[in-house]
Protein backbone atom coordinates (compact mmCIF):
# COMPACT_ATOMS: atom_id res chain seq x y z
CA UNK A 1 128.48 48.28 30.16
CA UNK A 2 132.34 48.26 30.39
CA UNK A 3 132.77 45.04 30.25
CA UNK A 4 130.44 44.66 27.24
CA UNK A 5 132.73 47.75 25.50
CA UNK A 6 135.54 45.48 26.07
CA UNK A 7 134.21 42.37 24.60
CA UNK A 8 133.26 44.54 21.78
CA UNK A 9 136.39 46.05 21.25
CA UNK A 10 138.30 42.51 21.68
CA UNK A 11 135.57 40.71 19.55
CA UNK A 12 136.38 42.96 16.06
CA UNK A 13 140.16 43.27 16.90
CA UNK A 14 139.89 39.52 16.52
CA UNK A 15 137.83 40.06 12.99
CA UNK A 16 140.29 42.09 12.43
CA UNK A 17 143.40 39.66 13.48
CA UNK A 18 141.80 36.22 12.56
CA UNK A 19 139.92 37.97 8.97
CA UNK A 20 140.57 35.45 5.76
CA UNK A 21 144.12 36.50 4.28
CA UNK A 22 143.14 38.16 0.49
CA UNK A 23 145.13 36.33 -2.09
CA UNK A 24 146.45 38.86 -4.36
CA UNK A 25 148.81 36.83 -6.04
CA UNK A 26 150.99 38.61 -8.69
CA UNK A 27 147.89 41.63 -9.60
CA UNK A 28 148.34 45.05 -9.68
CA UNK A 29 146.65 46.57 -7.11
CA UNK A 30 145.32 50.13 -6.92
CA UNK A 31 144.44 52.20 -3.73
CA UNK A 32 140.87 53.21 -5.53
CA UNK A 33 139.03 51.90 -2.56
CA UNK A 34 139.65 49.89 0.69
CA UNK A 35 139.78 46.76 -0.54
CA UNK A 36 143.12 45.93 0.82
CA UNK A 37 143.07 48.41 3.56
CA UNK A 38 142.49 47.76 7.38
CA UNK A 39 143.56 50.73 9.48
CA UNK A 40 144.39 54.50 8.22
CA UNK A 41 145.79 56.97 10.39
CA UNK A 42 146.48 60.71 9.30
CA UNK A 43 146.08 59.60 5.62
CA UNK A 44 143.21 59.97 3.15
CA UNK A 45 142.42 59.11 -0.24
CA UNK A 46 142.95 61.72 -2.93
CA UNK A 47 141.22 61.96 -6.15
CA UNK A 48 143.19 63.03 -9.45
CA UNK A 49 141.70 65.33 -11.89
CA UNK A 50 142.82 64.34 -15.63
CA UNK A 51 144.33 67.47 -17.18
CA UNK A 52 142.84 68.22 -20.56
CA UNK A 53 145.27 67.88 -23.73
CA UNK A 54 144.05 68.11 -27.43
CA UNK A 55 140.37 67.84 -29.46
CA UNK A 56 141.17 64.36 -30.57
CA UNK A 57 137.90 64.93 -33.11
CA UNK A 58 135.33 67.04 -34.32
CA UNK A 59 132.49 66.40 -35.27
CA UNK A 60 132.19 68.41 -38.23
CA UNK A 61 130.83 66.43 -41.23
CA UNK A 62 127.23 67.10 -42.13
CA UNK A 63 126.29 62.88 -41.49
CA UNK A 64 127.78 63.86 -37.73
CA UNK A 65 126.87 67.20 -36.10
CA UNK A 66 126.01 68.48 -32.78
CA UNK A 67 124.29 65.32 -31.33
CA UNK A 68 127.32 63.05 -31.56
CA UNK A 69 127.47 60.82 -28.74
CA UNK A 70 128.14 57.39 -26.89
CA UNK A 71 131.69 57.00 -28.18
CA UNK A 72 133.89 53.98 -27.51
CA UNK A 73 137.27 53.48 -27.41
CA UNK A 74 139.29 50.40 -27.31
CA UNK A 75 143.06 49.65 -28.05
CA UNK A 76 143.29 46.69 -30.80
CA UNK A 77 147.06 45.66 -31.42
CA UNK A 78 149.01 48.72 -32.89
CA UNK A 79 145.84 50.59 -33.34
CA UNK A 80 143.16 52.94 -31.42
CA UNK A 81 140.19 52.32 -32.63
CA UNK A 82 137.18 54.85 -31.77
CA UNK A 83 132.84 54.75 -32.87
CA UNK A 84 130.30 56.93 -31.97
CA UNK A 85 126.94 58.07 -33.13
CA UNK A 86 126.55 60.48 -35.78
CA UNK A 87 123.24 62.50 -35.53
CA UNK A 88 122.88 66.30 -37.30
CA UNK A 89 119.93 67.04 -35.53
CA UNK A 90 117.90 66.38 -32.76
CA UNK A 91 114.72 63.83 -32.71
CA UNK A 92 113.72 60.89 -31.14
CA UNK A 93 116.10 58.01 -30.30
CA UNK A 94 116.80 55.62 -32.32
CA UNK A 95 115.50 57.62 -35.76
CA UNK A 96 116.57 56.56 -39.19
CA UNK A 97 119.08 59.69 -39.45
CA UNK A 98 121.17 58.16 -36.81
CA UNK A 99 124.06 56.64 -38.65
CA UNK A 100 127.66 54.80 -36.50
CA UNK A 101 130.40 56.33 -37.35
CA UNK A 102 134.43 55.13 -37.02
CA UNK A 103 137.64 56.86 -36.60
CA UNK A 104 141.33 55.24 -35.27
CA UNK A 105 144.22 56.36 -34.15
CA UNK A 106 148.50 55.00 -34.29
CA UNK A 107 148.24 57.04 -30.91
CA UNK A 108 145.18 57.74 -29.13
CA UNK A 109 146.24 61.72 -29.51
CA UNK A 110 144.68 62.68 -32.70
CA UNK A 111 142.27 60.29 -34.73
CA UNK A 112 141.35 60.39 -38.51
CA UNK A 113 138.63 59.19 -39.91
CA UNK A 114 138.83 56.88 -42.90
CA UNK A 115 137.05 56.87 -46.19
CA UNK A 116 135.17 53.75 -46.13
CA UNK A 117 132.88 54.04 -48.75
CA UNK A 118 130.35 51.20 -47.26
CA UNK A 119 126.86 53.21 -46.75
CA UNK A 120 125.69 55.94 -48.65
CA UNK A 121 124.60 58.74 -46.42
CA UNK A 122 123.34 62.14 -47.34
CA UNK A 123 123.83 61.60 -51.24
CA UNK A 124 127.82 60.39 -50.85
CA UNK A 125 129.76 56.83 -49.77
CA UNK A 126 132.51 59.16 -48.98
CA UNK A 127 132.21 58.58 -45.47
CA UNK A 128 133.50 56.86 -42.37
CA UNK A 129 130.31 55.30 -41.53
CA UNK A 130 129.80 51.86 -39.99
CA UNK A 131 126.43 50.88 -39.51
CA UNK A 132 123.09 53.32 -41.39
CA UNK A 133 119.37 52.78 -42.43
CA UNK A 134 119.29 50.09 -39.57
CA UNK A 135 117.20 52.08 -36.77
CA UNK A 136 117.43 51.68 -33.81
CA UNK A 137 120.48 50.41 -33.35
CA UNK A 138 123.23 53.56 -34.25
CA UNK A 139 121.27 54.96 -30.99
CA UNK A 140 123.85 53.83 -28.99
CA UNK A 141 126.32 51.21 -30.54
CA UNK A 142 128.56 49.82 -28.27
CA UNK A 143 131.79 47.58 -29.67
CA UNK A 144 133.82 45.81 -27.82
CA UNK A 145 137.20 43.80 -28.50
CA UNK A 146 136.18 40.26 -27.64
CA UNK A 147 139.08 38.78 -25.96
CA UNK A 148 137.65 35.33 -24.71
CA UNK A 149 140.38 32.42 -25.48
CA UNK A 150 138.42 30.57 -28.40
CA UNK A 151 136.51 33.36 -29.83
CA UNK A 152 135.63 33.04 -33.63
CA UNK A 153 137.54 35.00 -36.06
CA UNK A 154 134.24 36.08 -37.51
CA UNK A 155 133.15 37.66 -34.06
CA UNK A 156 136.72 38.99 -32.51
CA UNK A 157 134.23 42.12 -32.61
CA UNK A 158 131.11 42.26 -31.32
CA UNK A 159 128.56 44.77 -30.36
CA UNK A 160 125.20 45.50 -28.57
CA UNK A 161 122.32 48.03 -29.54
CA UNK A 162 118.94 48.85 -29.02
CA UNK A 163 116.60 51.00 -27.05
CA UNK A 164 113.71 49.72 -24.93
CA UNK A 165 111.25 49.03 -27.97
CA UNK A 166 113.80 46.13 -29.15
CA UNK A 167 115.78 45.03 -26.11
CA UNK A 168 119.48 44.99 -26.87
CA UNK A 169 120.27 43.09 -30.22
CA UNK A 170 124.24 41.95 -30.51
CA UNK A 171 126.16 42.33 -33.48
CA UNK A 172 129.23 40.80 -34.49
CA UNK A 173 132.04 41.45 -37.14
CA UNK A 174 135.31 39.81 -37.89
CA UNK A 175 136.96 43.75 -38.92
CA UNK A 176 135.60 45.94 -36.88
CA UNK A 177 134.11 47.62 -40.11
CA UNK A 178 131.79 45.39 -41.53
CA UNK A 179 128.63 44.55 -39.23
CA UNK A 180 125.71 42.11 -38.90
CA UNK A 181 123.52 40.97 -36.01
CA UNK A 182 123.92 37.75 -34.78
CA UNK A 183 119.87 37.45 -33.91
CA UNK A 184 116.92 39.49 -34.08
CA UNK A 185 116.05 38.83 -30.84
CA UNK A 186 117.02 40.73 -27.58
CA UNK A 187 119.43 38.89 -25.69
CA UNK A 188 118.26 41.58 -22.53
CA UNK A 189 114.43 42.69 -22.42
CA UNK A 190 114.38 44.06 -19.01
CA UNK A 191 115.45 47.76 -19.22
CA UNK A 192 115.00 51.53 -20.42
CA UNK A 193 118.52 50.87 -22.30
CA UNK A 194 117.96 54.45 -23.35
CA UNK A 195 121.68 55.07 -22.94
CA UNK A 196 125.44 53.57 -23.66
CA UNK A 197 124.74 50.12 -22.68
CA UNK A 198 128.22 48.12 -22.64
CA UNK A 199 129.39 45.01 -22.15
CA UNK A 200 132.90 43.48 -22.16
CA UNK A 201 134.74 39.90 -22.03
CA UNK A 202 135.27 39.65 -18.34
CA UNK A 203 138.87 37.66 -17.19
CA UNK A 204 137.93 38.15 -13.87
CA UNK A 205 134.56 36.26 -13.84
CA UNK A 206 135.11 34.48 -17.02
CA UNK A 207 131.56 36.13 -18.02
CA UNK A 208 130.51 38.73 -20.58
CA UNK A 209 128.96 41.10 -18.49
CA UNK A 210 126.96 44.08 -19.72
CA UNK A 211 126.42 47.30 -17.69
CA UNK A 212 123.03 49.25 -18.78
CA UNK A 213 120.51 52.17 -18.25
CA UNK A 214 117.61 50.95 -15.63
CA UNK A 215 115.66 53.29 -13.29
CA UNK A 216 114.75 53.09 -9.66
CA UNK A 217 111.56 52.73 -10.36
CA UNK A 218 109.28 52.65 -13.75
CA UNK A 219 110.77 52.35 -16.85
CA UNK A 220 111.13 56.05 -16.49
CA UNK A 221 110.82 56.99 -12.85
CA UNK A 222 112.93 57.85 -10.11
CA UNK A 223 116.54 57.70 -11.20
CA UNK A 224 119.05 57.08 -13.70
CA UNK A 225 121.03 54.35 -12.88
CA UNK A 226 123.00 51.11 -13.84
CA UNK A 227 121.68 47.14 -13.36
CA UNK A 228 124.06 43.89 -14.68
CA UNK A 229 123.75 41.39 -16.61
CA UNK A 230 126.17 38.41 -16.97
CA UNK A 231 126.54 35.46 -19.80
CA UNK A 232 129.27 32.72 -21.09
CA UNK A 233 128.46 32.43 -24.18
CA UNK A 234 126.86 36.15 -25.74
CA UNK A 235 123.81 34.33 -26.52
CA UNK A 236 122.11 33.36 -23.06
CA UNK A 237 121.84 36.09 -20.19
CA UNK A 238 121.12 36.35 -16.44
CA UNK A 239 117.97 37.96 -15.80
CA UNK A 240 118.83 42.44 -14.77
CA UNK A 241 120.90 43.01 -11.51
CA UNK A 242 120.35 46.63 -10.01
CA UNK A 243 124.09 48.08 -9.10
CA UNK A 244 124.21 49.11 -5.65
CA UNK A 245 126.41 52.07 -4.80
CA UNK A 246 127.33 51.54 -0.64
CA UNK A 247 126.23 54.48 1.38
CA UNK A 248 125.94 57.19 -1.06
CA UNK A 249 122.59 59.36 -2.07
CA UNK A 250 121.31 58.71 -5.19
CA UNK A 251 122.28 60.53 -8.53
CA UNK A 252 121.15 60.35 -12.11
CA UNK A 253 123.76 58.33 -13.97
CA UNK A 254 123.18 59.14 -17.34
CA UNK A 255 126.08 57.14 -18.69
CA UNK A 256 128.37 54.49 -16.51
CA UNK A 257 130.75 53.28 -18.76
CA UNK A 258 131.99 50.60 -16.65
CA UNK A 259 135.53 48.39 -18.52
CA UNK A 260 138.11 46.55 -16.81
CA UNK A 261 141.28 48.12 -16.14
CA UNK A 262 143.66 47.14 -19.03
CA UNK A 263 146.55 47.33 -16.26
CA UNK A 264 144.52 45.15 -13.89
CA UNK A 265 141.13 43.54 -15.07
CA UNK A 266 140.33 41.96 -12.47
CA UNK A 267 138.96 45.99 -11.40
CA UNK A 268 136.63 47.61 -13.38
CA UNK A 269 136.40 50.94 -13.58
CA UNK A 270 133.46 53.14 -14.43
CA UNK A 271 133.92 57.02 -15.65
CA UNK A 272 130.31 57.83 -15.67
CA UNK A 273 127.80 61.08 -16.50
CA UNK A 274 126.82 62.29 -13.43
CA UNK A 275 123.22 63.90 -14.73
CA UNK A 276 121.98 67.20 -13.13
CA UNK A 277 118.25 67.34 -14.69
CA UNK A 278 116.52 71.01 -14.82
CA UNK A 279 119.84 72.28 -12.91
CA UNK A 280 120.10 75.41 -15.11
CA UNK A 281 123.03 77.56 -15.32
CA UNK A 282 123.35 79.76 -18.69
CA UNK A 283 120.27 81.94 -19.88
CA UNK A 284 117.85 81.27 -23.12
CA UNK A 285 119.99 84.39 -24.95
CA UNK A 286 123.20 82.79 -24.14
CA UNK A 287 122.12 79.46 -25.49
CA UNK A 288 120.86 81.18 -28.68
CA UNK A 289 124.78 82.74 -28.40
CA UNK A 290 126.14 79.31 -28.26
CA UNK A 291 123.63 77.84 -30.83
CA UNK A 292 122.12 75.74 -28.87
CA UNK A 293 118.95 74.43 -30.50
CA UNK A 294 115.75 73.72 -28.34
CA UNK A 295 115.91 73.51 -24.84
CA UNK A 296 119.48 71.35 -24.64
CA UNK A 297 120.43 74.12 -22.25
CA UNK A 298 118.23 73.39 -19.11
CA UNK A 299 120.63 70.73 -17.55
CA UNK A 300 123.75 70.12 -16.96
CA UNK A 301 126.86 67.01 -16.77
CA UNK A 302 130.11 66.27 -15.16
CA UNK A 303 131.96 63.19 -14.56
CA UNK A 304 132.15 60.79 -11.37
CA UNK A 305 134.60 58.25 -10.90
CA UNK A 306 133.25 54.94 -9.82
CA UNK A 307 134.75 51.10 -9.58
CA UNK A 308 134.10 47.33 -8.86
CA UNK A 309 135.74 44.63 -8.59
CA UNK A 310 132.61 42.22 -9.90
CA UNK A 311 129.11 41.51 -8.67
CA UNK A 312 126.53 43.56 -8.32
CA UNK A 313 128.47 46.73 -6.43
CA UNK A 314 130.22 50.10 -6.97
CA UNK A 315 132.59 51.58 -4.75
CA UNK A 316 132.21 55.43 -4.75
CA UNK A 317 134.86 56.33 -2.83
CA UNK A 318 134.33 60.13 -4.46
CA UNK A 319 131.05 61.92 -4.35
CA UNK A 320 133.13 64.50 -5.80
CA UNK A 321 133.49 65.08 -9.01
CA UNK A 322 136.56 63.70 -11.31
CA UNK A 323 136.41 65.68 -14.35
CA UNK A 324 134.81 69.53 -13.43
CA UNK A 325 133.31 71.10 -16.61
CA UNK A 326 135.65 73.99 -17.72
CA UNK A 327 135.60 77.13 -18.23
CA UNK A 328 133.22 78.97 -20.20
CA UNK A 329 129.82 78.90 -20.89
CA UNK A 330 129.51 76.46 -23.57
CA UNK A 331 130.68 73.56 -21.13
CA UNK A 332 127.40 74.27 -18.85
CA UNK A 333 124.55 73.09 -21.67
CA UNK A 334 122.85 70.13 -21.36
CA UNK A 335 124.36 66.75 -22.17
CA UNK A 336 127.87 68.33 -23.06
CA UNK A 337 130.67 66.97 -20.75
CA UNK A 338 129.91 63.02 -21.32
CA UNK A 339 132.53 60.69 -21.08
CA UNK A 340 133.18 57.99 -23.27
CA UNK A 341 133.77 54.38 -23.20
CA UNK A 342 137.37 53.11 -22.54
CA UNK A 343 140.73 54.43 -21.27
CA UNK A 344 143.72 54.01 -23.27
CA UNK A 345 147.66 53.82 -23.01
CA UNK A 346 149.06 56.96 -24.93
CA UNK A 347 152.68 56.35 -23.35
CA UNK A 348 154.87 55.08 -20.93
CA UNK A 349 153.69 57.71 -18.31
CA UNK A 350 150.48 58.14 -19.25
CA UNK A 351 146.93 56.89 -19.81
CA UNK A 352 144.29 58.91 -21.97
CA UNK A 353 140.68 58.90 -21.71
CA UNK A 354 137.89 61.09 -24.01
CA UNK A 355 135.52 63.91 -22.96
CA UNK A 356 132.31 65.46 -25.01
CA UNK A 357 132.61 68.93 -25.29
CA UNK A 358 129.59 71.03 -26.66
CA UNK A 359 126.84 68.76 -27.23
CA UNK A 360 123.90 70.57 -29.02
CA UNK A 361 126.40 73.21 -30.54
CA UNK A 362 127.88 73.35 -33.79
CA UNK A 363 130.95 73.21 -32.42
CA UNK A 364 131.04 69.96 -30.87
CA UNK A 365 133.89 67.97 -30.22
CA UNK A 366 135.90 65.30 -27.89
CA UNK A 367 138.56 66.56 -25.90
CA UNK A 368 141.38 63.62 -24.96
CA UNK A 369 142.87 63.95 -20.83
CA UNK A 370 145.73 62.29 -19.45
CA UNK A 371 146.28 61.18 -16.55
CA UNK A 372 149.38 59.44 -14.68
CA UNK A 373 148.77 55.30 -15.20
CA UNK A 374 146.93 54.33 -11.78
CA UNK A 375 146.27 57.60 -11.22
CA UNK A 376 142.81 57.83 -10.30
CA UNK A 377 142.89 58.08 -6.46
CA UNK A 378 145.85 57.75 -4.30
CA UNK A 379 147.07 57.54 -0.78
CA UNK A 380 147.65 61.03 0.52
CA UNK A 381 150.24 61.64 3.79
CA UNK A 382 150.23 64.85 5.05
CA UNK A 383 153.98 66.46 5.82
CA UNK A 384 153.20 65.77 9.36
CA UNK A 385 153.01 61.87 8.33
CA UNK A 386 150.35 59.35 8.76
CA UNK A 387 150.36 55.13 8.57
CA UNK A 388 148.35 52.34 6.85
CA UNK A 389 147.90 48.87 7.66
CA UNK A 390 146.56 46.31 4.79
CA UNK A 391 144.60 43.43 5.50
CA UNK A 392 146.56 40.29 5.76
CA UNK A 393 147.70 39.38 2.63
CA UNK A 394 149.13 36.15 0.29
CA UNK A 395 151.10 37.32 -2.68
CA UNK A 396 153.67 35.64 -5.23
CA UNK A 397 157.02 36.90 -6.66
CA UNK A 398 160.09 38.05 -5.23
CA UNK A 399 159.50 41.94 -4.71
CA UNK A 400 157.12 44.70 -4.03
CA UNK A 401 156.84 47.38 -6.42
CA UNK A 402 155.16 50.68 -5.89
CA UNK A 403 153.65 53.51 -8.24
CA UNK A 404 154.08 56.64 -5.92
CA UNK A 405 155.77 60.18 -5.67
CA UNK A 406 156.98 62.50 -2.69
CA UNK A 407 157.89 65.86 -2.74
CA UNK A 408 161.61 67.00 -1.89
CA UNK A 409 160.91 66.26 1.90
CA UNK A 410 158.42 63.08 1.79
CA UNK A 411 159.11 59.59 1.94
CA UNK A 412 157.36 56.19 1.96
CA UNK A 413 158.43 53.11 3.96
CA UNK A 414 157.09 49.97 3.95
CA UNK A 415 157.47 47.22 7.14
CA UNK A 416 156.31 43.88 6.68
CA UNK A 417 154.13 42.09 9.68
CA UNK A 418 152.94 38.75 10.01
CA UNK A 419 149.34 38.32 10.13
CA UNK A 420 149.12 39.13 14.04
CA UNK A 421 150.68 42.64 12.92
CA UNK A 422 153.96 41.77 14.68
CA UNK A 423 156.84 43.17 12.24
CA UNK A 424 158.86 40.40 10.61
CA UNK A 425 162.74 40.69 11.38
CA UNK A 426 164.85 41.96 8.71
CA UNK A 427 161.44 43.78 6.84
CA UNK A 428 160.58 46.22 10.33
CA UNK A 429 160.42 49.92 9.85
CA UNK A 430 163.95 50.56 11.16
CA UNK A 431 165.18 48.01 8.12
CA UNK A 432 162.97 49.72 5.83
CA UNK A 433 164.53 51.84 2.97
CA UNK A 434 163.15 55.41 2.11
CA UNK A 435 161.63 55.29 -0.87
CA UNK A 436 162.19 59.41 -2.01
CA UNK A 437 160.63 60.30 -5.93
CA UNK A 438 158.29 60.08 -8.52
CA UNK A 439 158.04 56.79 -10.26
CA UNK A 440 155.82 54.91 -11.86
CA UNK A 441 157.25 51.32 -10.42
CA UNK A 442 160.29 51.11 -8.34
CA UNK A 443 161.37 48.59 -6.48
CA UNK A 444 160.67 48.41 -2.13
CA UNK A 445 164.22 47.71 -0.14
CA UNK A 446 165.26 47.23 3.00
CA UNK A 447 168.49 46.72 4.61
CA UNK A 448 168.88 43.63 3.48
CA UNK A 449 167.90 44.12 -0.17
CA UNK A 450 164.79 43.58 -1.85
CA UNK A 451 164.15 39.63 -1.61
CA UNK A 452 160.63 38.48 -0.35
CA UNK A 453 160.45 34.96 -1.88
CA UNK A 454 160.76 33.53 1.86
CA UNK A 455 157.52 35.56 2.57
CA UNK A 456 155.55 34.69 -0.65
CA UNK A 457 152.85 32.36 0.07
CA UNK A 458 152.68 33.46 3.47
CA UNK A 459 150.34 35.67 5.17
CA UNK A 460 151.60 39.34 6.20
CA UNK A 461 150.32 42.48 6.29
CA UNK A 462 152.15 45.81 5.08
CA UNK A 463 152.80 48.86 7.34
CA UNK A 464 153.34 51.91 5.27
CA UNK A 465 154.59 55.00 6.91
CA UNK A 466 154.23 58.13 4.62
CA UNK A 467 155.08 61.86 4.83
CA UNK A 468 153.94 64.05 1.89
CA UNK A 469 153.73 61.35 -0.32
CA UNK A 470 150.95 59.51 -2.67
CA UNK A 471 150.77 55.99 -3.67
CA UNK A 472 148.78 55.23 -6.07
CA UNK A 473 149.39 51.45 -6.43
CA UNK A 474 151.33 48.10 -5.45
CA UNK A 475 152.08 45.04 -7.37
CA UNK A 476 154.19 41.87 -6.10
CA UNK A 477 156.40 40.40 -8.73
């Protein structure tokens, strides 16, 4: 049995030695899973909550209401541009009251909603409404910027809709503002799609991929959760692939929201609505308090934090969840605390994404959060220290850079080892530079300055050696 052990052990220490370098190239790489990661010892992973700012909008026009929902936001050029459903009161999905409305933004801080005059709704064009009197599809329309190489001016926008009775129906639009469908048939039939179905331009995979609401098992059984589909062209789409979420239990995803990184695509990364059904924590009175109508009071909603990097598969490095719902009663009713569709830049140190607050009250609204760029989940050293090891790895450029912070008394270092793990002379730990702050990129020295170009193209691995520090990121450049 010993000698077995020690086959064993030698067996995955060559895995481990002899593994496939990963060509990262030039990408930004974030620490939101252990893609890059061989051995950890004496550090975990951290989660960041995003700290709530400002309402960014209410919505408080009487073609909106309490049942506003499924917003998307995307940066386009200069401008923030920002849709959701606008729904006064409560009924079955997909009714003719259901109207898209459209709001943007110089900043992604506060967003104000144009006068657009194109539909009349409730007896007045002086509204900011998109899409009306087309049922189903202001359900849940989902825009998206479409930035394939070679996309027609007339479709630079384009869109998908529907609920299960019409499969999902894409639009297009050469404004943003002014929409039509492309075909009035489904280009996906297989799915509940009673939810924010999304789909994006992928750079990655050089697909449009969609991400949409599927069950476990019936239409309508079991739970909540995500399947794929993939295209080139918009037009002709792989038949539904269920996500699959590692080693985790099961949870009702009422929402995934899955988008590519806009600081690395090549990651997606999926703020979702983590779905609590019949999980019941105010009383009928205080509903009635609050103003909730019916029983939108019986469940309730937070956010978890999910990514891929393509395929069928999540990483859920967090059970936990990333955005709690605050304090006070009116964030604990059903279907409040929904995230929505896309995370923005809103400055050089930081990165803004949108929250529900108070669905089913008269008061409802979405809340913006910041959080530092990369900042989802980071390397945490304790101030007694801890290491980490990456995966061999080929890279291009001339110099590491890192997103991190320490406090007063932390530090990162960073030696460089070939392949075998054997430190590289001139890059070991005693060469290595202490790298003492809070930045958002700085520059990784040794002794002998920062220069890596004899190294690019080369497998090595990286040593880090941390003490009360976080590191959020790398990039070579």
């Amino acid at each position: 049995m010993k000698q077995l052990a020690v086959v064993l052990v030698l067996s995955l220490q060559a895995v481990s030695i002899f593994a496939e370098p990963l060509d990262i190239g030039s990408r930004r790489e974030l620490f939101v899973d252990r893609f890059l990661i061989d051995s950890l010892e004496s550090i975990q992973f951290r989660l960041h909550e995003p700290v709530g700012q400002n309402t960014a909008i209410s919505f408080d026009n009487s073609w909106e209401g309490r049942y506003c929902a499924y917003v998307t936001v995307f940066r386009d050029g200069d401008r923030i541009r920002l849709y959701y459903r606008g729904l006064p009161e409560a009924g079955k999905d997909g009714s003719a009251v259901e109207v898209t409305c459209y709001a943007e933004s110089s900043d992604g801080i506060t967003f104000t909603k144009p006068n657009l005059g194109l539909y009349e709704v409730m007896g007045t064009r002086d509204n900011n409404v998109v899409l009306a009197a087309m049922p189903p599809f202001s359900h849940n329309f989902a825009p998206f910027l479409d930035t394939r190489p070679g996309t027609p001016e007339d479709q630079r926008y384009k869109a998908i809709a529907g609920t299960s009775e019409t499969g999902l129906i894409p639009f297009a639009s050469a404004d943003g503002l002014h929409w039509q469908k492309t075909q009035d048939t489904p280009v996906l039939a297989e799915g509940a799609f009673d939810s924010h179905n999304v789909a994006f331009w992928s750079e990655h995979e050089q697909l449009y991929l969609c991400y949409f609401r599927t069950w476990t098992e019936t239409s309508f059984g079991g739970f909540r959760t995500v399947s794929r589909g993939t295209s080139p062209d918009f037009v002709h789409w792989t038949a539904p692939v269920k996500m699959e979420f590692g080693d985790t239990p099961m949870e009702h995803l009422y929402t995934n929201e899955t988008a590519p990184y806009f600081r690395a695509p090549h990651l997606y990364v999926a703020i979702a609505a983590r779905f609590m059904p019949d999980r019941t924590v105010i009383s009928e009175e205080e509903a009635r308090a609050l103003g909730v109508e019916s029983n939108y009071w019986k469940d309730i909603s937070d956010n978890v934090l999910m990514t891929s990097r393509g395929g069928n598969h999540y990483d859920r490095t967090f059970m936990e969840g990333f955005i709690r719902p605050g304090i006070g009663l009116e964030h604990w009713t059903s279907r409040t605390n929904y995230p929505a569709y896309g995370l923005v830049g809103t400055g050089e140190q930081e990165m803004s994404l949108y929250v529900q607050h108070a669905y089913g009250q008269p008061t409802a609204h979405l809340v913006r959060y910041a959080l530092r760029p990369d900042g989802f989940i980071s390397l945490n050293a304790p101030y007694s220290g801890g290491t980490m090891i990456t995966k061999p790895l080929i890279f291009t450029g001339s110099g590491l850079y890192l997103n991190f912070s320490t406090s007063a008394a932390g530090f990162i270092k960073v030696e460089i080892q070939d392949e075998t793990g054997a430190p590289i002379p001139g890059f070991n730990e005693t060469d290595a530079a202490e790298m003492i702050g809070n930045e958002l990129e700085r520059q990784v020295r040794w002794k002998n300055g920062t220069d890596l170009s004899s190294l690019a193209g080369k497998p090595v691995r990286l040593h880090f050696i941390m003490k009360d520090a976080d590191c959020y990121a790398l990039q070579f450049k």
